[in-house]
N, C-alpha and C. Protein backbone atom coordinates (compact mmCIF):
# COMPACT_ATOMS: atom_id res chain seq x y z
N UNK A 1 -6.80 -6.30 17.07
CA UNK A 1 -6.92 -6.02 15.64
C UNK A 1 -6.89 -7.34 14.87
N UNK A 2 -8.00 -7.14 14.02
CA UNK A 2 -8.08 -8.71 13.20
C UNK A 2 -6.41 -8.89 12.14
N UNK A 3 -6.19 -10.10 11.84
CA UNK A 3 -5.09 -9.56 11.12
C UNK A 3 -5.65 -9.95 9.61
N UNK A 4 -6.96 -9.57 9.18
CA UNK A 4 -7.65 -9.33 7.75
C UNK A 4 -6.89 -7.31 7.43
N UNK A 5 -6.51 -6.70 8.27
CA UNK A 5 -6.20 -5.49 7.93
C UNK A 5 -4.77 -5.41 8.69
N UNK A 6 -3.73 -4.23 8.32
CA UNK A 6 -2.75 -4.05 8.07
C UNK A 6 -2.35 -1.92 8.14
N UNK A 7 -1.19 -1.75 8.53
CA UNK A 7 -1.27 -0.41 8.69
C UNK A 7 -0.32 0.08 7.30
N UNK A 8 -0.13 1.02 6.90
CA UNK A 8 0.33 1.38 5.87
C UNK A 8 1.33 0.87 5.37
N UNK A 9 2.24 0.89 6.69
CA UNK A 9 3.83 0.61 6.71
C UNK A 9 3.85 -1.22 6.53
N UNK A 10 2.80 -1.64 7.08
CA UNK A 10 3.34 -2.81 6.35
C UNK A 10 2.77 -3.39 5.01
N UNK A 11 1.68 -2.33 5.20
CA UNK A 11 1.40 -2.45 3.08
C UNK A 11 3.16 -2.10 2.45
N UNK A 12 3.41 -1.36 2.84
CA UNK A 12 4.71 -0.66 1.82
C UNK A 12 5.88 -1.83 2.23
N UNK A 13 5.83 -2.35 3.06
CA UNK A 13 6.64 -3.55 3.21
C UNK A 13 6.77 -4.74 2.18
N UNK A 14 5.37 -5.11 2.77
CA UNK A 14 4.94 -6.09 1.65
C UNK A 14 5.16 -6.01 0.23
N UNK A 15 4.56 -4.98 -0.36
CA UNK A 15 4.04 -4.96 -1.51
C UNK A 15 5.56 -4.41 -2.54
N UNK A 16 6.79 -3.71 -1.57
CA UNK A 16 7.75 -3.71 -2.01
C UNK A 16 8.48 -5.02 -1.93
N UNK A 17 8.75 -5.91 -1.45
CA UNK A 17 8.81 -7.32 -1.12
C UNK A 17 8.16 -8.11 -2.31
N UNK A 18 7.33 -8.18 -2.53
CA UNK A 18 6.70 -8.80 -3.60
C UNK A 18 6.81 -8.03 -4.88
N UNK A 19 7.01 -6.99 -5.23
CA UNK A 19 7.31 -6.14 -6.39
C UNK A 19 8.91 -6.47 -6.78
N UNK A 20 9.97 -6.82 -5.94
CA UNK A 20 11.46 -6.56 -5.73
C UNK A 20 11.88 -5.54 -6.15
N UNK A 21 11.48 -4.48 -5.41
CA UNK A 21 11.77 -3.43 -5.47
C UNK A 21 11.11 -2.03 -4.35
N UNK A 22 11.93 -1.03 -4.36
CA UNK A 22 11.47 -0.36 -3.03
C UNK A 22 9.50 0.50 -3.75
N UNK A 23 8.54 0.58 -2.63
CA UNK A 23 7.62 1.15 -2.90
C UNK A 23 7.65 2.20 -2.02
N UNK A 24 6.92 3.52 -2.23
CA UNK A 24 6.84 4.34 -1.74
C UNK A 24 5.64 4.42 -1.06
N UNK A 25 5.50 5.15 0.48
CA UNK A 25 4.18 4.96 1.16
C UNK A 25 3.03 6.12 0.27
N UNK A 26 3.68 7.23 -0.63
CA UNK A 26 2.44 7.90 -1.41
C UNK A 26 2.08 6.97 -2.34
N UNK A 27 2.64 6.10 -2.74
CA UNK A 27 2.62 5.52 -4.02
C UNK A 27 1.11 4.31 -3.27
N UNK A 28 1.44 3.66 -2.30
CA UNK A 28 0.51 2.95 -1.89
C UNK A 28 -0.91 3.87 -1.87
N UNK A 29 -0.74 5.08 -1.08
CA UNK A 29 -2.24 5.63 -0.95
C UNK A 29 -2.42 6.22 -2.12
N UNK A 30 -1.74 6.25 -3.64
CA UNK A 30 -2.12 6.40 -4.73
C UNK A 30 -3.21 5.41 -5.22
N UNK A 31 -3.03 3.87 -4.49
CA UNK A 31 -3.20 2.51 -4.85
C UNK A 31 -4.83 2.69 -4.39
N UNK A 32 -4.63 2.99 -2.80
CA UNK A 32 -5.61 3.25 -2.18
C UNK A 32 -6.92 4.26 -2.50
N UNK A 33 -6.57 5.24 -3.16
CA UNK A 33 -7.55 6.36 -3.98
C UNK A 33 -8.06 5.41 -5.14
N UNK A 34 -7.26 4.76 -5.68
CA UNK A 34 -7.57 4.50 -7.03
C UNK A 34 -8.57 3.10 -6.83
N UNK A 35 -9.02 2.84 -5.45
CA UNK A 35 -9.91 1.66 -5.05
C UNK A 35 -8.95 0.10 -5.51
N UNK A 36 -7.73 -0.01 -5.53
CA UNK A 36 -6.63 -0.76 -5.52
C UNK A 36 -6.59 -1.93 -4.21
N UNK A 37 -6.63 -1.24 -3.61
CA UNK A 37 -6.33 -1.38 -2.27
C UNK A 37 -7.28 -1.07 -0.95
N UNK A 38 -8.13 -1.98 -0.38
CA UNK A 38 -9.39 -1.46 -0.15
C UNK A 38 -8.53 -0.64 2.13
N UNK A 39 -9.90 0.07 2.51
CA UNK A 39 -9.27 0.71 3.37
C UNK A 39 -10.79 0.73 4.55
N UNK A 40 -10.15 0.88 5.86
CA UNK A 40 -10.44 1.09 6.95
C UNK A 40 -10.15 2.76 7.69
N UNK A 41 -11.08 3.02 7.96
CA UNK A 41 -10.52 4.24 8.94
C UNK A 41 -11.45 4.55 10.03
N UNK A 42 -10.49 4.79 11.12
CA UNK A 42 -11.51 4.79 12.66
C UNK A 42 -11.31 6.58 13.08
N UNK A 43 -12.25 6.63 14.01
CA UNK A 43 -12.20 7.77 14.72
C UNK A 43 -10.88 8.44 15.31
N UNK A 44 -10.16 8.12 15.52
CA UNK A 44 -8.65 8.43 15.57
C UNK A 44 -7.95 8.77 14.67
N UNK A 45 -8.46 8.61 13.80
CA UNK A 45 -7.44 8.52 12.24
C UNK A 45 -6.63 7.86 11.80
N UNK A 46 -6.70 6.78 12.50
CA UNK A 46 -6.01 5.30 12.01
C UNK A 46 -6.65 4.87 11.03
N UNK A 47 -6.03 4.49 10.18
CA UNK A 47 -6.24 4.17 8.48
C UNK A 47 -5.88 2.50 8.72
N UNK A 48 -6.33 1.65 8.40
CA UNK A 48 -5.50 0.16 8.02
C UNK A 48 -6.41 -0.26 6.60
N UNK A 49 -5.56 -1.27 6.07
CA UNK A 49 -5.47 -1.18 4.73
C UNK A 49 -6.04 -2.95 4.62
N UNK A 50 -6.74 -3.05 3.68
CA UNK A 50 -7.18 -4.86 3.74
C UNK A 50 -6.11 -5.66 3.00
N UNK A 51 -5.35 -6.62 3.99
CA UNK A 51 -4.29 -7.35 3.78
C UNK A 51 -4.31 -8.07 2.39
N UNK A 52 -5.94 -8.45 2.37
CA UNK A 52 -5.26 -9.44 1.07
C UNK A 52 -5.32 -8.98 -0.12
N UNK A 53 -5.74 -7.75 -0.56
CA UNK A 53 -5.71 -6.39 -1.58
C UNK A 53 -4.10 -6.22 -1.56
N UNK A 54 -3.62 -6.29 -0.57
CA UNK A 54 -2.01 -5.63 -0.36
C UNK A 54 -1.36 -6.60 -0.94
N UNK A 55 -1.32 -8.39 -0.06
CA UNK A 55 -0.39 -9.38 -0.74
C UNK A 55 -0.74 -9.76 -2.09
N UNK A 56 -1.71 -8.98 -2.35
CA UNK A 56 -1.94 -9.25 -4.31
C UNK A 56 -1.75 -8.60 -5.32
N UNK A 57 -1.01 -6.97 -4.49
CA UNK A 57 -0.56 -6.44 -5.61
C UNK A 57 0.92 -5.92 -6.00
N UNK A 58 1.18 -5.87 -7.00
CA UNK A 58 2.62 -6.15 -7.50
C UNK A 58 2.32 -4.68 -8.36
N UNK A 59 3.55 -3.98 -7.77
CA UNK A 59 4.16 -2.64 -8.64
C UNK A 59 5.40 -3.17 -9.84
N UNK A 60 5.00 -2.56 -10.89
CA UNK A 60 6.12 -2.43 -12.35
C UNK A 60 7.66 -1.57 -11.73
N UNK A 61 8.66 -2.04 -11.86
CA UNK A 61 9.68 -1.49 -11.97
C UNK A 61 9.61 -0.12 -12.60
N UNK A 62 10.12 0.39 -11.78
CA UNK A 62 9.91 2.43 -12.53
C UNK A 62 8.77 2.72 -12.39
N UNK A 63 7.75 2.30 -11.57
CA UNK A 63 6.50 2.88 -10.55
C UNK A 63 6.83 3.07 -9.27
N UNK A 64 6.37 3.96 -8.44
CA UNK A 64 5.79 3.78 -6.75
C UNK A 64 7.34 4.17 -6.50
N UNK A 65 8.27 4.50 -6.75
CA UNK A 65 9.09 4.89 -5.70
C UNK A 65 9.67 6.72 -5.99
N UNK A 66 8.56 7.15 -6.67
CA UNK A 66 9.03 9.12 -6.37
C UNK A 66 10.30 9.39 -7.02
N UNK A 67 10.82 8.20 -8.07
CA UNK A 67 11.59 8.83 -9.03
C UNK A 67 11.46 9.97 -10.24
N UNK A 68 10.12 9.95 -10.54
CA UNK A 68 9.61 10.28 -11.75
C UNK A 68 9.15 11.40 -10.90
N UNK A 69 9.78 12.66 -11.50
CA UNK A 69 9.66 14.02 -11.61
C UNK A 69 8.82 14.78 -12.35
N UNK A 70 7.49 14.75 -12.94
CA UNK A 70 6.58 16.13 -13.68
C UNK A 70 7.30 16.84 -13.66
């Protein structure tokens, strides 16, 4: 695996790491729908996510972690 891509879990690593603060893995494939975050998917259903989309984006405090209740 090239390391230009990345699996979810370490998008949500990262990108909570660089946010300082926890992110949630829906919150990333929110990122990912919204063309945020560009994506890979193979015949297996392995999803990986393009690394440098990931180390560039930074979540707002009181986003991405499934506090906020509708």
């Amino acid at each position: 695996m090239s390391n230009n891509w990345i699996t979810e879990a370490g998008a949500v690593t990262i990108i909570s790491k660089n946010s300082h603060h926890l992110v949630s893995p829906s919150h990333v494939q929110t990122l990912v729908n919204r063309g945020k975050i560009g994506m890979r998917s193979f015949d297996a259903g392995t999803k990986l996510l393009k690394r440098s989309d990931v180390e560039s984006t930074r979540v707002a405090v009181g986003t991405g972690n499934n506090h906020r209740r509708d």
